[in-house]
Structures are given as structure tokens and as C-alpha cells.
N, C-alpha and C. Protein backbone atom coordinates (compact mmCIF):
# COMPACT_ATOMS: atom_id res chain seq x y z
N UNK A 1 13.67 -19.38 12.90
CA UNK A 1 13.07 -19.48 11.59
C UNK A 1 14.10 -20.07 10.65
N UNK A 2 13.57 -20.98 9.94
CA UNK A 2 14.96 -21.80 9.36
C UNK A 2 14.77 -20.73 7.51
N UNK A 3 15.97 -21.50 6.82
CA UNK A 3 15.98 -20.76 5.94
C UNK A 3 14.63 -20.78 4.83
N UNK A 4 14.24 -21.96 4.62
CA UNK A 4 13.36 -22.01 3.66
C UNK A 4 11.87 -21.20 4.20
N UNK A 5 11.72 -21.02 5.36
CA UNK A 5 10.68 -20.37 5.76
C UNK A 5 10.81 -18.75 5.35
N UNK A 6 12.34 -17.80 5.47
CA UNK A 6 12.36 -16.89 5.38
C UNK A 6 12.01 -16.64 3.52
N UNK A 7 12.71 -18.01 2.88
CA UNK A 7 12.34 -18.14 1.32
C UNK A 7 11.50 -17.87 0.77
N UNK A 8 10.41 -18.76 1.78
CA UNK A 8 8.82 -19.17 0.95
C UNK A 8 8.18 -17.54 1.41
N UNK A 9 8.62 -16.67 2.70
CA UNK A 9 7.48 -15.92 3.00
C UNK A 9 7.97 -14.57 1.62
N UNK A 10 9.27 -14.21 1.79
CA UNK A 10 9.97 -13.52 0.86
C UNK A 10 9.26 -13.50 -0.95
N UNK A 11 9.24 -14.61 -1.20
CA UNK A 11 8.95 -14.61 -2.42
C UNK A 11 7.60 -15.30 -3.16
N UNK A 12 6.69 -15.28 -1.67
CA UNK A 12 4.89 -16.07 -1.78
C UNK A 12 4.29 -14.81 -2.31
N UNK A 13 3.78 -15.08 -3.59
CA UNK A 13 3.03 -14.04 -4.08
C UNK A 13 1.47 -13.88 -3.71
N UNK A 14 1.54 -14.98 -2.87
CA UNK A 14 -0.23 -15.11 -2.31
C UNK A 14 -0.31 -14.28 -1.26
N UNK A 15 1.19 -14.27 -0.14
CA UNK A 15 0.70 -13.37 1.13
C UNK A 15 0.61 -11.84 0.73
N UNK A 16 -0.52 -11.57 1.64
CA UNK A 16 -0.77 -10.04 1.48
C UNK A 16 -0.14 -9.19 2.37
N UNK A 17 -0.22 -7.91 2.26
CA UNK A 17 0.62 -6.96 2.83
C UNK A 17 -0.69 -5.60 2.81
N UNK A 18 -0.55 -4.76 3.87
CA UNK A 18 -1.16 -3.82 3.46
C UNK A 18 -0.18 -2.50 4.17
N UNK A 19 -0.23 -2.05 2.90
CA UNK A 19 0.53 -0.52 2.97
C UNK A 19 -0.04 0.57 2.88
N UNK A 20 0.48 1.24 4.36
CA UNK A 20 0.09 2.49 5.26
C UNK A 20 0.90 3.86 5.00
N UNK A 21 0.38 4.97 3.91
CA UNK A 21 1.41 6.06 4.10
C UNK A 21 0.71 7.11 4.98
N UNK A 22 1.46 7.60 5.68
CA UNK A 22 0.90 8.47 6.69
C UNK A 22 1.21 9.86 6.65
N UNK A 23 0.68 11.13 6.40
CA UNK A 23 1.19 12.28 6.11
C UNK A 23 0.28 13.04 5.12
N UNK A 24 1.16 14.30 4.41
CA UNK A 24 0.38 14.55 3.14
C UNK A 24 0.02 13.64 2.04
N UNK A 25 0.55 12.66 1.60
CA UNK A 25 -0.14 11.79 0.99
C UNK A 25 -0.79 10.60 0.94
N UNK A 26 -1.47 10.46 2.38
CA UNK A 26 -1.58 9.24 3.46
C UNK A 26 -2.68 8.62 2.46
N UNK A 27 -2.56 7.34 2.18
CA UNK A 27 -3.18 6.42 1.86
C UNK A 27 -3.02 4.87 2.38
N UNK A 28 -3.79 3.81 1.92
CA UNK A 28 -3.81 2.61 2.36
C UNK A 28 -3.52 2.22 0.88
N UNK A 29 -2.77 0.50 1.00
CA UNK A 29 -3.06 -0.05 -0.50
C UNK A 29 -2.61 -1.23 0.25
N UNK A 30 -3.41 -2.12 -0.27
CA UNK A 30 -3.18 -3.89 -0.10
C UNK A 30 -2.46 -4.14 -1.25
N UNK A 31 -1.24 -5.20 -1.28
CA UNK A 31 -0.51 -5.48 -2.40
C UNK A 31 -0.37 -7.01 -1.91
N UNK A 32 0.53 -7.79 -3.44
CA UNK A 32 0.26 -9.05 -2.70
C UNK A 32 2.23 -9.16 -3.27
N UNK A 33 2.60 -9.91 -1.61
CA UNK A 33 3.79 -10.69 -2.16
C UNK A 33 5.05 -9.39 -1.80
N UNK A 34 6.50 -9.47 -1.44
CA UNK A 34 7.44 -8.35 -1.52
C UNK A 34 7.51 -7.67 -2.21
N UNK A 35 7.07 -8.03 -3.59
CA UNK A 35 7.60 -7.43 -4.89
C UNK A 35 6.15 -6.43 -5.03
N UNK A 36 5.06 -7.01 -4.33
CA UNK A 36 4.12 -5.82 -4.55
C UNK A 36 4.53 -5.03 -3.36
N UNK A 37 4.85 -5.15 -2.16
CA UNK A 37 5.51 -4.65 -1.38
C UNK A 37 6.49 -3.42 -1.88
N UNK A 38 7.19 -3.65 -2.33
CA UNK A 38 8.65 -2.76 -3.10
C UNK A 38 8.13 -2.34 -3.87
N UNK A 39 6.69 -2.13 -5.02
CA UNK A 39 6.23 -1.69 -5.92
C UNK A 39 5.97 -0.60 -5.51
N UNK A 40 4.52 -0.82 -4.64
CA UNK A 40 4.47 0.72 -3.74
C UNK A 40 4.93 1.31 -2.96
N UNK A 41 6.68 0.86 -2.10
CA UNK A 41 7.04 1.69 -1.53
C UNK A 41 7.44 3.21 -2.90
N UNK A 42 8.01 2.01 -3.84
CA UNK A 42 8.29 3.16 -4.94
C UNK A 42 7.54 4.33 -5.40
N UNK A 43 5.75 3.59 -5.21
CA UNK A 43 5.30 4.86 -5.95
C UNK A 43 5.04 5.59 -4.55
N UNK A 44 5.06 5.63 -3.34
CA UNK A 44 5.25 6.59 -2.07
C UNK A 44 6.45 7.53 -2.39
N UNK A 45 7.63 6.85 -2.64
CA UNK A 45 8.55 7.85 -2.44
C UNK A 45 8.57 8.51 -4.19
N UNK A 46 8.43 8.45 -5.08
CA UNK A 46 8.00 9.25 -6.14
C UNK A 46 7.23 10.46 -6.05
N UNK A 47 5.62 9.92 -5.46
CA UNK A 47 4.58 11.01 -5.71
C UNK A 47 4.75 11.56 -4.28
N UNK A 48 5.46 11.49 -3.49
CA UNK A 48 5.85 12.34 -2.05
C UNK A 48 6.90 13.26 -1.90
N UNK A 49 6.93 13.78 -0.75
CA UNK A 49 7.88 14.81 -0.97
C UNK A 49 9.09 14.88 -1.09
N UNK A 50 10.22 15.36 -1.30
CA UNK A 50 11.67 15.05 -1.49
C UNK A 50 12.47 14.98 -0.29
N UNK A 51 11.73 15.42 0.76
CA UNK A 51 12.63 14.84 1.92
C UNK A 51 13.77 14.73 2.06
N UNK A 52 13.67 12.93 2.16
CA UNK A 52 14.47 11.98 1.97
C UNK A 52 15.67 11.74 1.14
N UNK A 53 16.60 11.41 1.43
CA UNK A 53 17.95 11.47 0.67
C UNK A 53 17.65 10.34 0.37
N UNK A 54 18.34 10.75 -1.29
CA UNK A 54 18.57 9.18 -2.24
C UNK A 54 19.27 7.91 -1.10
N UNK A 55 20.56 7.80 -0.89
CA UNK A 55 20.86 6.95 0.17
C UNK A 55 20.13 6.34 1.12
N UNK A 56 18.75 7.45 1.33
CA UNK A 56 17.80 6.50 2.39
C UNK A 56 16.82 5.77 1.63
N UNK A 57 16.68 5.93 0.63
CA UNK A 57 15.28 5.25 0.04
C UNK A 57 16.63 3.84 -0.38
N UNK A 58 17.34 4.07 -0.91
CA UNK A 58 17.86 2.58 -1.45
C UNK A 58 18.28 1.69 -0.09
N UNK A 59 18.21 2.72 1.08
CA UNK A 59 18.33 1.88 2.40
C UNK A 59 17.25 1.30 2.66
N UNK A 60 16.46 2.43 2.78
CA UNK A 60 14.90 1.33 2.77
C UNK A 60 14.27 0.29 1.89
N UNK A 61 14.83 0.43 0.47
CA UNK A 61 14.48 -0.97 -0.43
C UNK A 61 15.01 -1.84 -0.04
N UNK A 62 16.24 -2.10 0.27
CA UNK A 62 17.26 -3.02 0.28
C UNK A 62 16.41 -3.78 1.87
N UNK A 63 16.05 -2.85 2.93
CA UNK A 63 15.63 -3.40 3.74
C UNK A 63 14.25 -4.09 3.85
N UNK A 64 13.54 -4.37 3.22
CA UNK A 64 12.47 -4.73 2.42
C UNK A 64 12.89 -5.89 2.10
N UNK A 65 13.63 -6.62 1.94
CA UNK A 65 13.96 -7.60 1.79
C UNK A 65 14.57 -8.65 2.95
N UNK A 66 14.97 -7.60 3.79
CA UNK A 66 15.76 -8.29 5.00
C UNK A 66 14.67 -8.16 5.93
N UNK A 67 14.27 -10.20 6.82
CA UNK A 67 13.43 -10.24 7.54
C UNK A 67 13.94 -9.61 8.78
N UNK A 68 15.69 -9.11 9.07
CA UNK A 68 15.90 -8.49 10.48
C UNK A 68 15.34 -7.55 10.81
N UNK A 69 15.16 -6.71 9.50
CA UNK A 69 14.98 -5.52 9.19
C UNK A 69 13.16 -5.20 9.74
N UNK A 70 12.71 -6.31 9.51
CA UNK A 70 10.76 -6.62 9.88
C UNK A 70 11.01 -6.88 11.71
N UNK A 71 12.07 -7.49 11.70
CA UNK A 71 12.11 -7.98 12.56
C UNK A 71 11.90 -7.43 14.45
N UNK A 72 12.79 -6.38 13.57
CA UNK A 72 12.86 -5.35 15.17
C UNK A 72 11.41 -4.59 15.61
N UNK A 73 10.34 -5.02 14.77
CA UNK A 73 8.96 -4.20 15.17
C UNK A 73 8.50 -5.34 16.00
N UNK A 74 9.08 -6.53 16.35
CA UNK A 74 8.37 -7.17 16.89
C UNK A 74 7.80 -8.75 15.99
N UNK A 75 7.71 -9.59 16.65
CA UNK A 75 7.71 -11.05 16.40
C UNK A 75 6.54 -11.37 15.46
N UNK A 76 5.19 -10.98 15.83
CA UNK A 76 4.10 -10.66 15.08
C UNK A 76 3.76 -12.40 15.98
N UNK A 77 3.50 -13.32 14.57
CA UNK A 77 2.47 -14.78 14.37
C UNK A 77 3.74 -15.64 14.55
N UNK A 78 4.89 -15.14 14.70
CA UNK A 78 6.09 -16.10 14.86
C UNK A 78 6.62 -15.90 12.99
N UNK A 79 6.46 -15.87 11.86
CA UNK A 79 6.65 -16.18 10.65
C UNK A 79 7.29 -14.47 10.22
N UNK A 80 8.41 -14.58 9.35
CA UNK A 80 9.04 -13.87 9.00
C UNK A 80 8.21 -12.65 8.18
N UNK A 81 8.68 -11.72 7.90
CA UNK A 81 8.20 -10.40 7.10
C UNK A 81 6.92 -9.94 8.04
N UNK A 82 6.50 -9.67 9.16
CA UNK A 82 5.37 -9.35 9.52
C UNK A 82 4.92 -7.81 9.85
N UNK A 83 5.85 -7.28 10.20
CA UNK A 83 5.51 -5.79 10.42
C UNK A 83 6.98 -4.59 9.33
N UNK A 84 6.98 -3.63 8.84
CA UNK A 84 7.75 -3.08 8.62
C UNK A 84 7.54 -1.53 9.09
N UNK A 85 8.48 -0.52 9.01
CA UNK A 85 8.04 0.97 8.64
C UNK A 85 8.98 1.42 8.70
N UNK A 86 8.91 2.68 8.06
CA UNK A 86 10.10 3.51 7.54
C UNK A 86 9.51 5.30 7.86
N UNK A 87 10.47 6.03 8.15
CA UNK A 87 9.97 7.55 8.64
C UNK A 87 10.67 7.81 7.01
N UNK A 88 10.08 8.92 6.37
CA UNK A 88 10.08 9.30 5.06
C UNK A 88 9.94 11.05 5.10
N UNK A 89 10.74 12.01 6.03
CA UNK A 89 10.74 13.16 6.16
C UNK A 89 9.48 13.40 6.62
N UNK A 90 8.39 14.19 6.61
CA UNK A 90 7.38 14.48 7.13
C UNK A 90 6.04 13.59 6.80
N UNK A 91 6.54 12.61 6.01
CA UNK A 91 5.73 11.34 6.00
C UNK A 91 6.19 10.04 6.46
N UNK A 92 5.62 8.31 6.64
CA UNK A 92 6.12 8.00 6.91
C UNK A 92 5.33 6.61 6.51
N UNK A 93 6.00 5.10 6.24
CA UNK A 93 5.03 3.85 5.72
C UNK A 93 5.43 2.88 6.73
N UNK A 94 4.48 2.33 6.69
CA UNK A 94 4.30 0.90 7.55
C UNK A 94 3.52 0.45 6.60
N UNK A 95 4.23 -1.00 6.88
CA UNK A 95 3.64 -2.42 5.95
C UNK A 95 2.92 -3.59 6.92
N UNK A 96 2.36 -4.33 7.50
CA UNK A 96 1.52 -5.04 7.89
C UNK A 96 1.29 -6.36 6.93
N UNK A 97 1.85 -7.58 7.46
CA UNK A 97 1.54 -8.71 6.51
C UNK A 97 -0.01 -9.25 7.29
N UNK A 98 -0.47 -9.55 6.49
CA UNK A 98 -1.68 -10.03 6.94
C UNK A 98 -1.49 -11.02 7.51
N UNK A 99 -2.25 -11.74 8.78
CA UNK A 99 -1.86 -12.93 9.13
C UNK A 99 -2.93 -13.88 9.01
N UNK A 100 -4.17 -13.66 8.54
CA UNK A 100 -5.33 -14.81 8.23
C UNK A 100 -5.27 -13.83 6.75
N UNK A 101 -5.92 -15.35 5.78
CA UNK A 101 -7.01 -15.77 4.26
C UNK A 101 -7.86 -14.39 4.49
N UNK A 102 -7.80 -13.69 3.63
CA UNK A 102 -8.88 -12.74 3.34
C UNK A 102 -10.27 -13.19 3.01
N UNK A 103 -10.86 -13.33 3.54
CA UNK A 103 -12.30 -14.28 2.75
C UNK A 103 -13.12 -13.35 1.48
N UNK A 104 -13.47 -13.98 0.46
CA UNK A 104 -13.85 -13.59 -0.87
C UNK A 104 -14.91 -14.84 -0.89
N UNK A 105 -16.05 -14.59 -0.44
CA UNK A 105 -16.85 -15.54 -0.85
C UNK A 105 -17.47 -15.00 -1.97
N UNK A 106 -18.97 -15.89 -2.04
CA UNK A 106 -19.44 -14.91 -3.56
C UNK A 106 -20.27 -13.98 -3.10
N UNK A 107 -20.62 -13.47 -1.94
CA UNK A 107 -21.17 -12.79 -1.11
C UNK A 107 -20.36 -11.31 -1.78
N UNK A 108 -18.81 -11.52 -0.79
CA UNK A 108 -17.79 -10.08 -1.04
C UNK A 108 -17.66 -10.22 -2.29
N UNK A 109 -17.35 -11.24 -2.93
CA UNK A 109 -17.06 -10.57 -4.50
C UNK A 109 -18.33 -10.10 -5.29
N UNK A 110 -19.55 -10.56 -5.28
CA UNK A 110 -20.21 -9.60 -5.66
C UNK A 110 -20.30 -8.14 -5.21
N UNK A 111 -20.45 -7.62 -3.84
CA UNK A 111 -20.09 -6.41 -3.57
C UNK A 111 -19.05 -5.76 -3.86
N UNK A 112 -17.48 -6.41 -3.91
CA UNK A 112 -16.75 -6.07 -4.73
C UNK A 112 -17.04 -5.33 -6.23
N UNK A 113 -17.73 -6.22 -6.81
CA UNK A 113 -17.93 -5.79 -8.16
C UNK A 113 -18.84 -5.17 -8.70
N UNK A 114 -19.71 -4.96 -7.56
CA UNK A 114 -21.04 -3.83 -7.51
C UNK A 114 -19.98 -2.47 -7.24
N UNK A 115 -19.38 -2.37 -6.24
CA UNK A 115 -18.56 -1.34 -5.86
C UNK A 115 -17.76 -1.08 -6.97
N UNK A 116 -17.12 -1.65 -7.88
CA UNK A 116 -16.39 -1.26 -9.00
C UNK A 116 -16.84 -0.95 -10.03
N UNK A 117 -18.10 -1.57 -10.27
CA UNK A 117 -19.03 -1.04 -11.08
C UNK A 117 -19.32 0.36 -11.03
N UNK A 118 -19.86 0.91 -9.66
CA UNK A 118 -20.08 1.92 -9.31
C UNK A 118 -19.03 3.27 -9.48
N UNK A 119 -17.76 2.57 -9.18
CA UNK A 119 -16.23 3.62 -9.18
C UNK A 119 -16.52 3.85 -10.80
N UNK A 120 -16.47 2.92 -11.79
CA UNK A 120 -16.03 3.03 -13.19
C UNK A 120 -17.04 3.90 -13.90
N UNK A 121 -18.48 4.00 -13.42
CA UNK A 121 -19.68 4.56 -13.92
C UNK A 121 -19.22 6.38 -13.41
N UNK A 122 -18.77 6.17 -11.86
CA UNK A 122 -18.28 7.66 -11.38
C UNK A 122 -17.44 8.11 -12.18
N UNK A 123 -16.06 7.85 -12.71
CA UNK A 123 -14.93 8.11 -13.31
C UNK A 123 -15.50 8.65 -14.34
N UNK A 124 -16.39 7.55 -15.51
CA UNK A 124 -16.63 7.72 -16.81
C UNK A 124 -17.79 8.79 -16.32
N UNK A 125 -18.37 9.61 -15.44
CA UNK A 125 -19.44 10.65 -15.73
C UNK A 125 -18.14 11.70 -15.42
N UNK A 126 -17.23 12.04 -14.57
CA UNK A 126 -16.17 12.94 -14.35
C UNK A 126 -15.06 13.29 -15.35
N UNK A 127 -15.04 12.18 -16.48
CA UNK A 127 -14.69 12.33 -17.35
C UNK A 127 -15.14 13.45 -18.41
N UNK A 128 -16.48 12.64 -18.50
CA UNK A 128 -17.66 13.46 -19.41
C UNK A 128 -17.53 15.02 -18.48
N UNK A 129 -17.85 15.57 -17.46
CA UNK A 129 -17.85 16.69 -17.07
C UNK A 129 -16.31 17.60 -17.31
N UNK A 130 -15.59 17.13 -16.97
CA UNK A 130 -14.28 17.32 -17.57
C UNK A 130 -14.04 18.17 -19.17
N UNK A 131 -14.75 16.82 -19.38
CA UNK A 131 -14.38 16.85 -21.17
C UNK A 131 -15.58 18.72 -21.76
N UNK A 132 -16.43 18.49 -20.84
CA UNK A 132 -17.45 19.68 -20.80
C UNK A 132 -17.18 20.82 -20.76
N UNK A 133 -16.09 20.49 -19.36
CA UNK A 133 -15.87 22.08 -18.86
C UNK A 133 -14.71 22.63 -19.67
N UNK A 134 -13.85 21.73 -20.34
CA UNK A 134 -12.83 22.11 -21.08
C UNK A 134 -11.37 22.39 -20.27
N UNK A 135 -11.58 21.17 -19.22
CA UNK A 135 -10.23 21.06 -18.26
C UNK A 135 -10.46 20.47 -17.16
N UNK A 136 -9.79 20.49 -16.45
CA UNK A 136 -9.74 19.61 -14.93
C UNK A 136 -10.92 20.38 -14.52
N UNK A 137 -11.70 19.68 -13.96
CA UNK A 137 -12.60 20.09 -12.42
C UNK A 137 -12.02 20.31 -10.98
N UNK A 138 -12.47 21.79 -10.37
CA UNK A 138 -11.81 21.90 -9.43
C UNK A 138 -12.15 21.07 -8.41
N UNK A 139 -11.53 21.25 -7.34
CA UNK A 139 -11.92 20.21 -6.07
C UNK A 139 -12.81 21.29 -5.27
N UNK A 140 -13.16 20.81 -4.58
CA UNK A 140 -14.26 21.39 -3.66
C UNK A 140 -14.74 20.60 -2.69
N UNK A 141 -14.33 21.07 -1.17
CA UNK A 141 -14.75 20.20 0.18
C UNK A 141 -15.60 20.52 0.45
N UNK A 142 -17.07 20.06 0.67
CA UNK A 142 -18.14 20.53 1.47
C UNK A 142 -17.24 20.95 2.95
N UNK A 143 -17.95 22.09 3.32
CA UNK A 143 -17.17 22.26 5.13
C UNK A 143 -17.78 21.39 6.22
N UNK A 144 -19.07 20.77 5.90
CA UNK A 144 -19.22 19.65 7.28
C UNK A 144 -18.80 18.32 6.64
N UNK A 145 -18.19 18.13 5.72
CA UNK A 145 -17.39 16.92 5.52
C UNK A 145 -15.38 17.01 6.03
N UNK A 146 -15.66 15.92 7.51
CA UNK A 146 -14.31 16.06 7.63
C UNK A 146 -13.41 14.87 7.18
């Protein structure tokens, strides 16, 4: 991989990434570019547990940047930054660069924006119930929902 390739993938704000936390606070988040990359490793190791020694998280930023560092998970599409992960005490992230165009026709982006529609209408009625009950709403799992 010559240098300008490790350049362009490093600092392309178009390629996507999708970030995997696994554990008590396991979530997914698609980000675009390293720097969205390094955004949310940050908010993982914030809203997670303390684990981890300071020394390892600035090990793990720093490596976030270094394609050797992607490197040892394996070759991926041939193109630099393709796989990452990091163990984070009883949690743990993997990053995944996407390797095909996400397609957004006007098909998905309308469902997109039906679906967001839908989130913002949920929020703003949980709000209102909130604002009702005179504090947070508790959580509550149905038991045949796993």
C-alpha cells in the first residue's frame, strides 16, 4: 500500500465505518471517516465502565490512526483501515470499514425519513408523558420480549 493510499483512506470523510460495542453497553453506530471513528470510540469509553487504564485508551486512540494497527485483523479488500478492535475490560469495540457505496436511493431515503419521522413523534409523546408524570419514566421489559 503506497503512502498516498494510507492518506486518502485515513482522512476520506466519505468512507464509512461501523462501530460495534459489545458488553453492558453494546450498541452499533455507523460513523463516517477516522475522525468519526475516534469520535465514538470516545463516547464508548466515557459512558462505559472504568475498567480500563487511562494509558490504554490513549493506546487505543493513537492506534486508530495506525493502519498496522487495522492491520493485524487481517487484509480485508486489500485497502488500508479495514477491520479494528480493542478489549475495553468487560466490554469490548470493533470497527468494520465498509467495503461497498451504501445505496440511498429515493426508495431508502424515504423510509429513512418515514422512520425518523416516526422516532421524533415517539420522543416528543415520552416527553409529554414525562413532563406528566413529573420525572423520568420507569423502564419496564415486557417478559416475552427478549
Amino acid at each position: 500500500m503506497s503512502d498516498g493510499e494510507e492518506g486518502a483512506a485515513a482522512h476520506d470523510t466519505e468512507t464509512l465505518f461501523i462501530i460495534t460495542v459489545n458488553g453492558r453497553a453494546a450498541r452499533c453506530e455507523l460513523v463516517a471517516g477516522l475522525d468519526g471513528v475516534h469520535d465514538a470510540f470516545l463516547r464508548t469509553v466515557w459512558s462505559g465502565p472504568g475498567e480500563a487504564m487511562p494509558h490504554e485508551f490513549s493506546g487505543h486512540l493513537e492506534s486508530l490512526r495506525d493502519p498496522a494497527a487495522w492491520a493485524v485483523h487481517g487484509e480485508g479488500d486489500g485497502l488500508p483501515f479495514w477491520h479494528w478492535w480493542a478489549g475495553l475490560g468487560d466490554n469490548s469495540v470493533s470497527v468494520q470499514r465498509l467495503t461497498v457505496p451504501v445505496p440511498l436511493g429515493p426508495r431508502a431515503g424515504a423510509a429513512l425519513e418515514q422512520a425518523a419521522a416516526a422516532l421524533r413523534g415517539c420522543a416528543a409523546e415520552l416527553r409529554l408523558a414525562a413532563r406528566e408524570a413529573g420525572g423520568p419514566l420507569p423502564f419496564l421489559r415486557d417478559k416475552g420480549v427478549k
